[in-house]
C-alpha atoms as a PDB file:
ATOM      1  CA  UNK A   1       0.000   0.000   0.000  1.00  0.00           C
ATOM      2  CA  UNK A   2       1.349   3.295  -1.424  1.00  0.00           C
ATOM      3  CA  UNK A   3       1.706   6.292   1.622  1.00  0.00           C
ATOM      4  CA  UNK A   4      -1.865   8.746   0.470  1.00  0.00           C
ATOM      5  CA  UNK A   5       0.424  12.137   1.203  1.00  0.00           C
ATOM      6  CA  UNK A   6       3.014  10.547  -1.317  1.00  0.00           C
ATOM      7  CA  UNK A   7       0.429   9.610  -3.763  1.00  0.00           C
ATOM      8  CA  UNK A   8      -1.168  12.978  -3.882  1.00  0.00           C
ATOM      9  CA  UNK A   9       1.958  14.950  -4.602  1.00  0.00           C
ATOM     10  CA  UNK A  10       2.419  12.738  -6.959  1.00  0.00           C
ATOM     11  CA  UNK A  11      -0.169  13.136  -9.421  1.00  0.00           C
ATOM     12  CA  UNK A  12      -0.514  16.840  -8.361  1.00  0.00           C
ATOM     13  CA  UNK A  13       2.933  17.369 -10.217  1.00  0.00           C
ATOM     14  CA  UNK A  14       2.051  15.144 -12.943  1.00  0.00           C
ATOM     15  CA  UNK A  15      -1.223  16.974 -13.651  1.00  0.00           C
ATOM     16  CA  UNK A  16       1.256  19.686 -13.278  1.00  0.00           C
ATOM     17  CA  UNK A  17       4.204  18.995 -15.530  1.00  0.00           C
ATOM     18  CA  UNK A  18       1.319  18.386 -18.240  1.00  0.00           C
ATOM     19  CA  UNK A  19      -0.919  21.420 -17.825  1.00  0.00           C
ATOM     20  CA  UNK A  20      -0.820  24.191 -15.494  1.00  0.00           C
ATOM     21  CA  UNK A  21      -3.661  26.602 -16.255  1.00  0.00           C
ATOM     22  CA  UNK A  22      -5.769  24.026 -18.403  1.00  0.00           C
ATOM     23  CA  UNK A  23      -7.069  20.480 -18.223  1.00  0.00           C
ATOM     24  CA  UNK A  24      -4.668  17.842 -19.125  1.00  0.00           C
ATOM     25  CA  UNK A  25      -6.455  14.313 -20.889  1.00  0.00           C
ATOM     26  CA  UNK A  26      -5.304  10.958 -19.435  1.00  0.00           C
ATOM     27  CA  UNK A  27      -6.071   7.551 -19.663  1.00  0.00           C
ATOM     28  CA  UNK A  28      -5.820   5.673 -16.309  1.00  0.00           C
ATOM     29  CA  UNK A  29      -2.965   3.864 -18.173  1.00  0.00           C
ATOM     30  CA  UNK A  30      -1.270   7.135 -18.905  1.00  0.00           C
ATOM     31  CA  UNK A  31      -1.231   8.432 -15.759  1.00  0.00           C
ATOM     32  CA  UNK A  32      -0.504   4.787 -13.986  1.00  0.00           C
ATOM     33  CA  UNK A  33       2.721   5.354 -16.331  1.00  0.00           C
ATOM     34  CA  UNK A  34       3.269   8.667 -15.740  1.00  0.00           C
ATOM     35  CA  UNK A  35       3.535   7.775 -11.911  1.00  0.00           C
ATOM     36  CA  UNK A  36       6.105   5.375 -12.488  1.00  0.00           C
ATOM     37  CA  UNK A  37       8.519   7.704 -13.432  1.00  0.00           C
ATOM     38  CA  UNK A  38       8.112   9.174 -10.193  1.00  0.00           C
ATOM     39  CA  UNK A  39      10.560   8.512  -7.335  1.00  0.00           C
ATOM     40  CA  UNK A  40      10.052   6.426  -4.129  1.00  0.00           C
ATOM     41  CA  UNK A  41       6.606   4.177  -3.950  1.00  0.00           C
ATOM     42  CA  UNK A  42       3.882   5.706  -5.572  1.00  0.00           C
ATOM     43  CA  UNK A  43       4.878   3.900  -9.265  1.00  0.00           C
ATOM     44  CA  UNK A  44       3.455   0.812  -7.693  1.00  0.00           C
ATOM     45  CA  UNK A  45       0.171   2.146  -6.409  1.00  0.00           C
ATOM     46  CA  UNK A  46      -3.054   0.202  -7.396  1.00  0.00           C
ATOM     47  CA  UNK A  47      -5.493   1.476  -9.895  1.00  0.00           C
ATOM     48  CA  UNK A  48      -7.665   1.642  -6.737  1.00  0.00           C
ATOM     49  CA  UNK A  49      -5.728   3.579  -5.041  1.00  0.00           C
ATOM     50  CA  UNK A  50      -5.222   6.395  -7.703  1.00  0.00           C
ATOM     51  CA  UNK A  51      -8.788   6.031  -8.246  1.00  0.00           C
ATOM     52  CA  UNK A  52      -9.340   7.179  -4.583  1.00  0.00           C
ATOM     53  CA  UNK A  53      -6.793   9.537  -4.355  1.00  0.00           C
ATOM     54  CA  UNK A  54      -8.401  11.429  -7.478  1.00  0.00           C
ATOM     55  CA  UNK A  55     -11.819  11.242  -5.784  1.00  0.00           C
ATOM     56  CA  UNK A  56     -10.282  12.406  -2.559  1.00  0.00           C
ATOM     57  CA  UNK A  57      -8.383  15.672  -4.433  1.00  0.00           C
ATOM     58  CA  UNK A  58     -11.812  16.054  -6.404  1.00  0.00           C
ATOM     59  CA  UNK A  59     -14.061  16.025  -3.116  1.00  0.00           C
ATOM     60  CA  UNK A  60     -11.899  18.506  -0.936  1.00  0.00           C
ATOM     61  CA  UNK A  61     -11.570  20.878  -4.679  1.00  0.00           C
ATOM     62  CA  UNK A  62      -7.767  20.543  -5.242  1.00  0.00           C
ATOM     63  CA  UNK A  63      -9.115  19.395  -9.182  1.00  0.00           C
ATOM     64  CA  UNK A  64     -11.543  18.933 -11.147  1.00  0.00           C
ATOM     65  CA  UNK A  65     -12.517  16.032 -13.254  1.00  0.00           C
ATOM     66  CA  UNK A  66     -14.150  15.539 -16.936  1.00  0.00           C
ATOM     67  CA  UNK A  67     -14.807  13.249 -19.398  1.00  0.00           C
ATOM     68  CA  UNK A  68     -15.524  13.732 -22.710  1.00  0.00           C
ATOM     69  CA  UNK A  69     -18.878  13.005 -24.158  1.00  0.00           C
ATOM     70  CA  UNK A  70     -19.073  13.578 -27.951  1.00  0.00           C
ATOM     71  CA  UNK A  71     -18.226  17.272 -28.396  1.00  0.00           C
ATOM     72  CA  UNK A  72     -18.780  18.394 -24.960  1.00  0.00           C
ATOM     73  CA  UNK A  73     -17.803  17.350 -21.403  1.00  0.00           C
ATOM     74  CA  UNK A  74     -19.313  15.597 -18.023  1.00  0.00           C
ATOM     75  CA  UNK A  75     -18.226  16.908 -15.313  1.00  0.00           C
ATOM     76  CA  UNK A  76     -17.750  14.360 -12.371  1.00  0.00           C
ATOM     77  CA  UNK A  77     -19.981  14.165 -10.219  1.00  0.00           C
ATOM     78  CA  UNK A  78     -19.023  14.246  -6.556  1.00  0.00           C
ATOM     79  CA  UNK A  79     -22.127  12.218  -5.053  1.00  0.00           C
ATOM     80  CA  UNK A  80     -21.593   9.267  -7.080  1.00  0.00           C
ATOM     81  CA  UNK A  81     -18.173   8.645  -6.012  1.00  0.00           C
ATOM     82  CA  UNK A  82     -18.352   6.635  -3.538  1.00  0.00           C
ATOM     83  CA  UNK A  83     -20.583   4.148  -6.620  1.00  0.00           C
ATOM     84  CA  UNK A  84     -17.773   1.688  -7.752  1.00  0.00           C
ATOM     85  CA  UNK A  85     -19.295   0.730 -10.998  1.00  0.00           C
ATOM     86  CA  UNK A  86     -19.793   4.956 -11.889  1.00  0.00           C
ATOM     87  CA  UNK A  87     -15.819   5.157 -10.724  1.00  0.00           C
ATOM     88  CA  UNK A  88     -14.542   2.735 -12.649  1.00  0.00           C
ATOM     89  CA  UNK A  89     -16.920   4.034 -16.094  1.00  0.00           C
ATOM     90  CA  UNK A  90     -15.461   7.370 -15.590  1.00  0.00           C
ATOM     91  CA  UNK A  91     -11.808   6.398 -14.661  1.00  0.00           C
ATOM     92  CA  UNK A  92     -11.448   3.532 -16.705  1.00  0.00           C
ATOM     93  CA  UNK A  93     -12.948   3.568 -19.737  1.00  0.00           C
ATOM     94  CA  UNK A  94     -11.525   5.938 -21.923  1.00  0.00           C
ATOM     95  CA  UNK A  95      -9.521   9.274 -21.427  1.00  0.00           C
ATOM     96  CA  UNK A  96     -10.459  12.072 -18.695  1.00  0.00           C
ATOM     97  CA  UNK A  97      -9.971  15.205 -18.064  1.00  0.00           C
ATOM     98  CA  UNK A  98      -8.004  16.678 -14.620  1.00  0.00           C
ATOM     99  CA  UNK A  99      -7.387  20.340 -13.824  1.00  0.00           C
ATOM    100  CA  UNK A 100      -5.968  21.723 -10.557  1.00  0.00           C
ATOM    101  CA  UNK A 101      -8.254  24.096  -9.315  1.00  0.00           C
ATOM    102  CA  UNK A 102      -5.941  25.419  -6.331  1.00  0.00           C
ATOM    103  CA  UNK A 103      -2.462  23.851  -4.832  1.00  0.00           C
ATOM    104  CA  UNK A 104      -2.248  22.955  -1.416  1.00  0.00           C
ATOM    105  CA  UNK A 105       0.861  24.216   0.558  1.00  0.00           C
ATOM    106  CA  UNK A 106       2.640  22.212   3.255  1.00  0.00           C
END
């Protein structure tokens, strides 16, 4: 199991090192890569776990999620989190969107 802290610096800098002001598209494969290259642990989190790490950055508004939908977007939506089968349809299937709405400071 993959320290949470360590986890969520971790894909706050790669959502970083893609886009800073915009949304940056993944796939969960492409960011399950993109965490590899990062030092210590955190290359051999879970898809779970990054799964609740985004939903935990989502519900306390460090990003925002989306998913494209023909030529528009879905945003996530924060009350069906905690519904496996919507987080692994959103996650999972396809690319998504990730912005960082604000940075946390330690």
């Amino acid at each position: 199991m993959v320290d949470a802290n360590s986890l969520e610096k971790a894909i706050l800098g790669v959502i970083l090192r893609v886009s800073r002001d915009d949304w940056a598209s993944f796939s969960m494969g492409d960011l399950h890569n993109r965490l590899r290259e990062c030092e210590g642990a955190v290359g051999t989190s879970s898809g779970g776990e990054i799964v609740d790490c985004l939903c935990s950055l989502e519900a306390r508004s460090l990003i925002t999620a989306r998913k494209p939908q023909g030529a528009t977007f879905v945003a996530f939506t924060r009350t069906m989190a905690a519904d496996e089968q919507y987080r692994a349809q959103f996650f999972y299937n396809g690319s998504f969107g990730l912005k960082i709405t604000r940075v946390r400071h330690r």
